[in-house]
C-alpha atoms as a PDB file:
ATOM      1  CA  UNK A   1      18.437 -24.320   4.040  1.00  0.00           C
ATOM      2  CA  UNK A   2      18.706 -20.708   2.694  1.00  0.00           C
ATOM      3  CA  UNK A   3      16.458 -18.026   4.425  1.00  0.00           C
ATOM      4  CA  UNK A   4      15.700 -14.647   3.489  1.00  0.00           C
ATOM      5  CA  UNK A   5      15.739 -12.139   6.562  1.00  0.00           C
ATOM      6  CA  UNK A   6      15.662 -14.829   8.853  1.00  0.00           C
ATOM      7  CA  UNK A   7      12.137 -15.589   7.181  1.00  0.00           C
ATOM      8  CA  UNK A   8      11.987 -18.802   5.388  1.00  0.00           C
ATOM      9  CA  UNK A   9      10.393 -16.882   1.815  1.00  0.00           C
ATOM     10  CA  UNK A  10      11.058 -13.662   0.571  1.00  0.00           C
ATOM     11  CA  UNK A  11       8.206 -11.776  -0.236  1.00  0.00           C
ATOM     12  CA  UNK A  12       6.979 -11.420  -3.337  1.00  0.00           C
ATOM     13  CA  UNK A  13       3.415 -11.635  -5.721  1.00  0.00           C
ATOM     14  CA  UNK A  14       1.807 -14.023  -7.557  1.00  0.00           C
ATOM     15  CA  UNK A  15      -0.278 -13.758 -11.134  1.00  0.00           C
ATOM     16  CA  UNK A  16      -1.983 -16.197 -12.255  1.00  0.00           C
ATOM     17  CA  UNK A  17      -5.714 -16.540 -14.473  1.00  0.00           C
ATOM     18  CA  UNK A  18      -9.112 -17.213 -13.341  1.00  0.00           C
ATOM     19  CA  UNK A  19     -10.516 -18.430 -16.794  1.00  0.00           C
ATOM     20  CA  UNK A  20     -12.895 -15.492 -17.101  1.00  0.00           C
ATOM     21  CA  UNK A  21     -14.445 -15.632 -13.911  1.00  0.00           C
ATOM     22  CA  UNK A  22     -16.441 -12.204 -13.565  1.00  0.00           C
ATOM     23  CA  UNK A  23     -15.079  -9.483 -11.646  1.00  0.00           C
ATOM     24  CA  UNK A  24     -17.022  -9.291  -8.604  1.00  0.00           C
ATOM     25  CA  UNK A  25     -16.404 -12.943  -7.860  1.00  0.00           C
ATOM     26  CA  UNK A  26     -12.318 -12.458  -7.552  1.00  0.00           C
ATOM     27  CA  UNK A  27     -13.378  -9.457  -5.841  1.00  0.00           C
ATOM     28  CA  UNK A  28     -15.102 -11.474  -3.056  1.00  0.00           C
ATOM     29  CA  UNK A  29     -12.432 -14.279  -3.080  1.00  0.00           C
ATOM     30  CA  UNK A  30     -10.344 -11.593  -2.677  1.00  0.00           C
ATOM     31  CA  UNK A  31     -12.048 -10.041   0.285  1.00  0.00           C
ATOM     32  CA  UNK A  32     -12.564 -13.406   1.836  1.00  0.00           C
ATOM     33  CA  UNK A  33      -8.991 -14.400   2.101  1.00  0.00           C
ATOM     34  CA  UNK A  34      -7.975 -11.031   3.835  1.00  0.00           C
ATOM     35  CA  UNK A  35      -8.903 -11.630   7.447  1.00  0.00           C
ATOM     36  CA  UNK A  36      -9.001 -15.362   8.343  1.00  0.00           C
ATOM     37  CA  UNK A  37     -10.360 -16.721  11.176  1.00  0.00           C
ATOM     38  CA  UNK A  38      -7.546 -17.075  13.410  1.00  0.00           C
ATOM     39  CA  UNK A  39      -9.149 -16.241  16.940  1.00  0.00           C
ATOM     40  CA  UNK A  40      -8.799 -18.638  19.826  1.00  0.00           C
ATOM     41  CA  UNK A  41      -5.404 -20.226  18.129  1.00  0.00           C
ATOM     42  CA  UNK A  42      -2.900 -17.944  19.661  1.00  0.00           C
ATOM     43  CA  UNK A  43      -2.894 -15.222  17.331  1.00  0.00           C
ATOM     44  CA  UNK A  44      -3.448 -11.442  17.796  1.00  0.00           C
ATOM     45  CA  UNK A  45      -6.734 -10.177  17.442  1.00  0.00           C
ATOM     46  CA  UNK A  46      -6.293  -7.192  14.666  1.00  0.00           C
ATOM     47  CA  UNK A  47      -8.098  -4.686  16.701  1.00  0.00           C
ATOM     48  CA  UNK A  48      -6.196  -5.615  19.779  1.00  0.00           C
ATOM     49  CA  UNK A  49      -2.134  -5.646  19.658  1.00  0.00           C
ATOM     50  CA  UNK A  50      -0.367  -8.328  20.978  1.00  0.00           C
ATOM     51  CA  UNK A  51      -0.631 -12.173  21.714  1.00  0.00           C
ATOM     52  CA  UNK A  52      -3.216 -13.843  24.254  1.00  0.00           C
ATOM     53  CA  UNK A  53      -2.785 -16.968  25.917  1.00  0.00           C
ATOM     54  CA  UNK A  54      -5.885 -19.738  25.391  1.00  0.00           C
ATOM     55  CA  UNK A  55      -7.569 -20.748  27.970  1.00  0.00           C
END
């Protein structure tokens, strides 16, 4: 298997339709996939740099 940077994808964008769904609902899909909820699984914290161990 090929990677890219040592990173298995290179990055890149995606465009695709949303069959005329209004504005301010992609705008709060959007929003909503920005900042998943990814505390207590061993991931940094964005306000607070590096990794924690669970307890």
């Amino acid at each position: 298997m090929q990677t890219h940077r040592e990173h298995l994808w290179s990055p890149s964008y995606f465009a695709a339709s949303c069959g005329g769904a209004p504005l301010s609902i992609i705008a709060q899909y959007a929003q909503q996939q920005r900042r998943p909820d990814l505390k207590g699984i061993g991931y940094p914290d964005p306000e607070e740099p590096g990794l924690r161990r669970k307890s």
